[in-house]
C-alpha atoms as a PDB file:
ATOM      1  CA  UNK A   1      18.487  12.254   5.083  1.00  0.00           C
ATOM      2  CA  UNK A   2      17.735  15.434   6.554  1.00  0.00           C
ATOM      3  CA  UNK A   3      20.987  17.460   8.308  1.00  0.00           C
ATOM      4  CA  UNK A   4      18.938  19.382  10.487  1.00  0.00           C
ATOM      5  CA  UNK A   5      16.308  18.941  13.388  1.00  0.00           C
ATOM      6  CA  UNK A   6      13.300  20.312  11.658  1.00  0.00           C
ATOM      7  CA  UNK A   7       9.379  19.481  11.670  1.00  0.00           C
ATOM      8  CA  UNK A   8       9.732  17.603   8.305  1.00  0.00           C
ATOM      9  CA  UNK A   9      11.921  15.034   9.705  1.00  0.00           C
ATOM     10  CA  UNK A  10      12.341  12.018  12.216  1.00  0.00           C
ATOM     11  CA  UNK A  11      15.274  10.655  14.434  1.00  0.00           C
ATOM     12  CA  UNK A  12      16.133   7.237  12.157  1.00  0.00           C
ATOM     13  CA  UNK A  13      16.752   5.625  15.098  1.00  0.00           C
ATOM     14  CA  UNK A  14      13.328   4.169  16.421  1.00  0.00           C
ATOM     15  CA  UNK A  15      12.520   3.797  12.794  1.00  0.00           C
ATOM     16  CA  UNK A  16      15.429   1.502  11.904  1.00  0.00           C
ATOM     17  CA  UNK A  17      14.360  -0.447  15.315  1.00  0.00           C
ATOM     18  CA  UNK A  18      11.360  -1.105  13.745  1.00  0.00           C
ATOM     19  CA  UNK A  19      13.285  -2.203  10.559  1.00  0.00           C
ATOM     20  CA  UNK A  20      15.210  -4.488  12.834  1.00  0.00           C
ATOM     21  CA  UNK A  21      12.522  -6.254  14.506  1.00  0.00           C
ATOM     22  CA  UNK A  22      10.280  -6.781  11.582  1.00  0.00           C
ATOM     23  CA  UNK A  23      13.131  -8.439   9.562  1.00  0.00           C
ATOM     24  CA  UNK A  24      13.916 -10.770  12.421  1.00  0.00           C
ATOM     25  CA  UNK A  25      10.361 -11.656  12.989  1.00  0.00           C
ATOM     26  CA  UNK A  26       9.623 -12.591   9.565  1.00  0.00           C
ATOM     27  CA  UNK A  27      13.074 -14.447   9.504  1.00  0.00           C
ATOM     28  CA  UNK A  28      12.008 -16.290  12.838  1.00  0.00           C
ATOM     29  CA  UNK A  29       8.937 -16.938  11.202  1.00  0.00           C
ATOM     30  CA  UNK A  30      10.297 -18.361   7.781  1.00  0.00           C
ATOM     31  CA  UNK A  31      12.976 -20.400   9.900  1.00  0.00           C
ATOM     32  CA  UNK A  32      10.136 -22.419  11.994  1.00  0.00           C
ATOM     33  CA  UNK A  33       7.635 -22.083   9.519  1.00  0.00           C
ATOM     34  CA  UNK A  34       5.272 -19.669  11.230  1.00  0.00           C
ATOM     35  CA  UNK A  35       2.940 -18.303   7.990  1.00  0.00           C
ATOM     36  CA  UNK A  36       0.826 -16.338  10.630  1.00  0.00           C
ATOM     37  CA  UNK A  37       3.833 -14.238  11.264  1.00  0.00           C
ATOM     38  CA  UNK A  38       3.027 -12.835   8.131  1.00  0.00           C
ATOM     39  CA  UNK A  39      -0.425 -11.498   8.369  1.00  0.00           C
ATOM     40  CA  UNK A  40       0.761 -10.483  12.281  1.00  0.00           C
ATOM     41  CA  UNK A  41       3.696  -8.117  11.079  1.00  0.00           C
ATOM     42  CA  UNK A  42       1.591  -6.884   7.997  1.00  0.00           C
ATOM     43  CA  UNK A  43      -0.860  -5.576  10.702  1.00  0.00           C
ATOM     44  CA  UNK A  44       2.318  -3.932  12.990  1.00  0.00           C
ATOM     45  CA  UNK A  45       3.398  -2.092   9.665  1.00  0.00           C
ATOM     46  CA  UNK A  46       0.302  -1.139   8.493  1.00  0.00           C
ATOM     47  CA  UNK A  47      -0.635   0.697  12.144  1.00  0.00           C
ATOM     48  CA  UNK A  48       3.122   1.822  12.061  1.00  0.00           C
ATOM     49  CA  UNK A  49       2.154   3.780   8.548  1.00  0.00           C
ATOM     50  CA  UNK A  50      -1.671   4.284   9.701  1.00  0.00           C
ATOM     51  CA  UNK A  51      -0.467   6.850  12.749  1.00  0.00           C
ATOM     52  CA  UNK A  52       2.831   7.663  11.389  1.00  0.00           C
ATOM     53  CA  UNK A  53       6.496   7.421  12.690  1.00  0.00           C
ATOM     54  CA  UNK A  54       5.895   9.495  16.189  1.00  0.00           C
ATOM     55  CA  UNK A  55       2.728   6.911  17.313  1.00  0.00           C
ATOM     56  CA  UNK A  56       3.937   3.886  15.553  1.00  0.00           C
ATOM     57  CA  UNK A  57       4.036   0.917  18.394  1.00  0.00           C
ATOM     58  CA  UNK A  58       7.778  -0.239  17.555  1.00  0.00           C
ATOM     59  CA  UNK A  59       9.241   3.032  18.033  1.00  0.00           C
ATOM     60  CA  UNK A  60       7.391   4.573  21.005  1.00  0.00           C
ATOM     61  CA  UNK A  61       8.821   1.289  22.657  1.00  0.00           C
ATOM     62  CA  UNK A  62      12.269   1.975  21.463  1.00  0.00           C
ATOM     63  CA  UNK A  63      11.637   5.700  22.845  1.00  0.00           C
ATOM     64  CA  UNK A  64      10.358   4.535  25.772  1.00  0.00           C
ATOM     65  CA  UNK A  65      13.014   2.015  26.753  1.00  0.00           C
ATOM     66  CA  UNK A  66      16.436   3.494  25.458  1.00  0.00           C
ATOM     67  CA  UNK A  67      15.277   7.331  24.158  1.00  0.00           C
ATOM     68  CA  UNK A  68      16.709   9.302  27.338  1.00  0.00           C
ATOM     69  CA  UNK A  69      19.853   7.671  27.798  1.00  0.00           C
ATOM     70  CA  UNK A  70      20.422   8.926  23.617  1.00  0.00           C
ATOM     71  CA  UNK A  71      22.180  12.198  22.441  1.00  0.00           C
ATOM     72  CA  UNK A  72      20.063  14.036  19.305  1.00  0.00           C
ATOM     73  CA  UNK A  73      20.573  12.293  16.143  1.00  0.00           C
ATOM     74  CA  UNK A  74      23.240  13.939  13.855  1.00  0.00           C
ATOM     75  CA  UNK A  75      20.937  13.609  10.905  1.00  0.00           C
ATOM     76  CA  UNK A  76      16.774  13.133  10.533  1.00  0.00           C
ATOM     77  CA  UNK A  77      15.051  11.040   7.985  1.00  0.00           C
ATOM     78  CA  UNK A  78      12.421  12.925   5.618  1.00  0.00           C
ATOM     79  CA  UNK A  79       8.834  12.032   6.292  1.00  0.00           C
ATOM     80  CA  UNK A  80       8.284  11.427   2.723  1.00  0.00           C
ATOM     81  CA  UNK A  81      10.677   8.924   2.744  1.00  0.00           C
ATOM     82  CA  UNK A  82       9.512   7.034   5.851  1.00  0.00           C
ATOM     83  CA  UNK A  83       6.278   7.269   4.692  1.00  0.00           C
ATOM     84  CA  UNK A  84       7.394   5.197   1.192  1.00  0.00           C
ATOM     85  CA  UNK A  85       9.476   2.451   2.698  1.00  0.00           C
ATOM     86  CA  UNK A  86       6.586   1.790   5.069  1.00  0.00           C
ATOM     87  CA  UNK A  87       3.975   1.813   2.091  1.00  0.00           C
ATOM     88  CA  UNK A  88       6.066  -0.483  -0.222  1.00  0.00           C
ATOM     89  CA  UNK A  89       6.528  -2.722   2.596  1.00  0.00           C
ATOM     90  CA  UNK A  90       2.900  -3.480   4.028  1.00  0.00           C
ATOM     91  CA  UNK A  91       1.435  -3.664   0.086  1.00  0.00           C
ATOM     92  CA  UNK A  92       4.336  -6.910  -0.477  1.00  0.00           C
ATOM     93  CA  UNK A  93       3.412  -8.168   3.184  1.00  0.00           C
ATOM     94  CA  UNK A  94      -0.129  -7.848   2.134  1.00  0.00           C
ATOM     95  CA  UNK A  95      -0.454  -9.679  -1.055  1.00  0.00           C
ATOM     96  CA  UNK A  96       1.902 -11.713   0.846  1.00  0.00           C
ATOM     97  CA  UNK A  97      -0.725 -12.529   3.697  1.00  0.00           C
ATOM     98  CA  UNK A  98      -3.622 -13.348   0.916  1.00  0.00           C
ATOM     99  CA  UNK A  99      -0.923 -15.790  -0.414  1.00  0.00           C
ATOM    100  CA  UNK A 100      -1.385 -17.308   3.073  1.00  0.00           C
ATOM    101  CA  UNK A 101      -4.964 -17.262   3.226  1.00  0.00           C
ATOM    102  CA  UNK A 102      -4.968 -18.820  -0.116  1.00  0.00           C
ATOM    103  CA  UNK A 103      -2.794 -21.659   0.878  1.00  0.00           C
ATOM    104  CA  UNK A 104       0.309 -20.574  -1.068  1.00  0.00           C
ATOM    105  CA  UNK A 105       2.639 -20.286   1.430  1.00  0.00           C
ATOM    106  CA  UNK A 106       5.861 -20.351  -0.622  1.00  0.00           C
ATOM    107  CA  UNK A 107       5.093 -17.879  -3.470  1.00  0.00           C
ATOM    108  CA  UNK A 108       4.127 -15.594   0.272  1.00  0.00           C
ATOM    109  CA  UNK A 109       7.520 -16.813   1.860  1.00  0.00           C
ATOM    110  CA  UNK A 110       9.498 -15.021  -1.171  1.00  0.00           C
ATOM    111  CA  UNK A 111       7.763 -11.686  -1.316  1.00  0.00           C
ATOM    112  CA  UNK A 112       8.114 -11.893   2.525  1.00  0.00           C
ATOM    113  CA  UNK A 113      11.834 -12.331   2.483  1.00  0.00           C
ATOM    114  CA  UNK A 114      12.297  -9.583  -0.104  1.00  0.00           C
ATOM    115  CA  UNK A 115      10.538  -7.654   2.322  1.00  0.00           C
ATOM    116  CA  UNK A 116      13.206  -9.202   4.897  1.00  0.00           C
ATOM    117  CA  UNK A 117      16.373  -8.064   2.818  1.00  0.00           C
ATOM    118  CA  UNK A 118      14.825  -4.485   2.609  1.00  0.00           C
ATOM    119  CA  UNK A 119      14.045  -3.759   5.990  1.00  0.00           C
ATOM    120  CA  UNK A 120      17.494  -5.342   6.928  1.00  0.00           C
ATOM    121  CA  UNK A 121      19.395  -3.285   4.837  1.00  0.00           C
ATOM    122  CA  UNK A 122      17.011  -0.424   6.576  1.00  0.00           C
ATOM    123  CA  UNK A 123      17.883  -1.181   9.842  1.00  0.00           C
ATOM    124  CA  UNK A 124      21.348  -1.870   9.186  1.00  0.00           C
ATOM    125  CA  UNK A 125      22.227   0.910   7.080  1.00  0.00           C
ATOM    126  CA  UNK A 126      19.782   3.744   7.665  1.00  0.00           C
ATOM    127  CA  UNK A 127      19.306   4.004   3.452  1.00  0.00           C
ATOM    128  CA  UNK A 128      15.861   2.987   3.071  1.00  0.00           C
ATOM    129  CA  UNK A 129      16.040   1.017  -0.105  1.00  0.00           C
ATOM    130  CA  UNK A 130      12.623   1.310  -1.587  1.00  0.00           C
ATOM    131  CA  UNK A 131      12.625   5.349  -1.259  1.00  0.00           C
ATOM    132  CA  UNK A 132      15.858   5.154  -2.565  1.00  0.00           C
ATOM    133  CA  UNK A 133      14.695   3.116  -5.970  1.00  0.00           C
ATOM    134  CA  UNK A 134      11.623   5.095  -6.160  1.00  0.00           C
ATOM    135  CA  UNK A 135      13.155   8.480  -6.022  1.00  0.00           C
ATOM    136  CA  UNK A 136      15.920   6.648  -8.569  1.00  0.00           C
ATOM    137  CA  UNK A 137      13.175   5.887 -11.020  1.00  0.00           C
ATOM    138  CA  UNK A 138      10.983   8.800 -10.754  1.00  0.00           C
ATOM    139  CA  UNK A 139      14.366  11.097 -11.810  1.00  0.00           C
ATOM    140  CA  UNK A 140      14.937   9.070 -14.807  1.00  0.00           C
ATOM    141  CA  UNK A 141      11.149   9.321 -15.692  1.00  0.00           C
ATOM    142  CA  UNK A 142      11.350  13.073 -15.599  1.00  0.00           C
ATOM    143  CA  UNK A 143      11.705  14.979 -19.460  1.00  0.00           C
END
């Protein structure tokens, strides 16, 4: 997290929104069996990463909706980081979405409810999990 309002970072809050929603809707869709969930939220993420944080659809409606009535964030999320979490998560939901075209709907169910637990965790805790393991593992692969 970044401590101070600058260019480089984002208010976490219409970013863990998104989070929120994409966790329930994939656990919505695993709980009545709705495959096409998957390709559907693959498609929100990967617009959400395509125009970045500021233009994503999830949080210009969380702006939209609740951002006035909020006082400025105490700490901002690092675009590099957002940009990560977002990555990781639409290449599982991908290959997760060909599982569904190819009729393999549980091998796409369990990347999808990795991808569940992460953005969960996300929303719920503002630590962005797979920036977290990727910065983890890219300072242990350093000489």
């Amino acid at each position: 997290m970044v401590h101070h309002p600058s260019r480089r970072g984002f208010d976490p809050r219409p970013l863990r929104f998104e989070q929120g929603v994409v966790a329930l809707v994939l656990l919505v869709g695993f709980v009545f069996r709705i495959e096409l969930l998957i390709p559907a939220v693959t498609v929100v993420l990967a617009v959400s990463g395509a125009v970045g944080p500021r233009r994503a659809p999830l949080p210009q409606l969380f702006s939209a909706v609740v951002g006035d009535h909020l006082e400025p964030p105490h700490a901002y999320v690092d675009r590099q980081t957002v940009r990560l979490s977002v990555l990781v998560q639409t290449g599982a939901l991908l290959v997760a979405s060909l599982l569904v075209f190819l009729g393999l709907g549980f091998l796409a169910w369990l990347i999808a409810l990795v991808v569940v637990a992460s953005t969960a965790l996300d929303a719920a805790t503002g630590n962005w999990v797979e920036a977290s393991l990727y910065w983890r593992v890219a300072r242990r692969r350093r000489p």
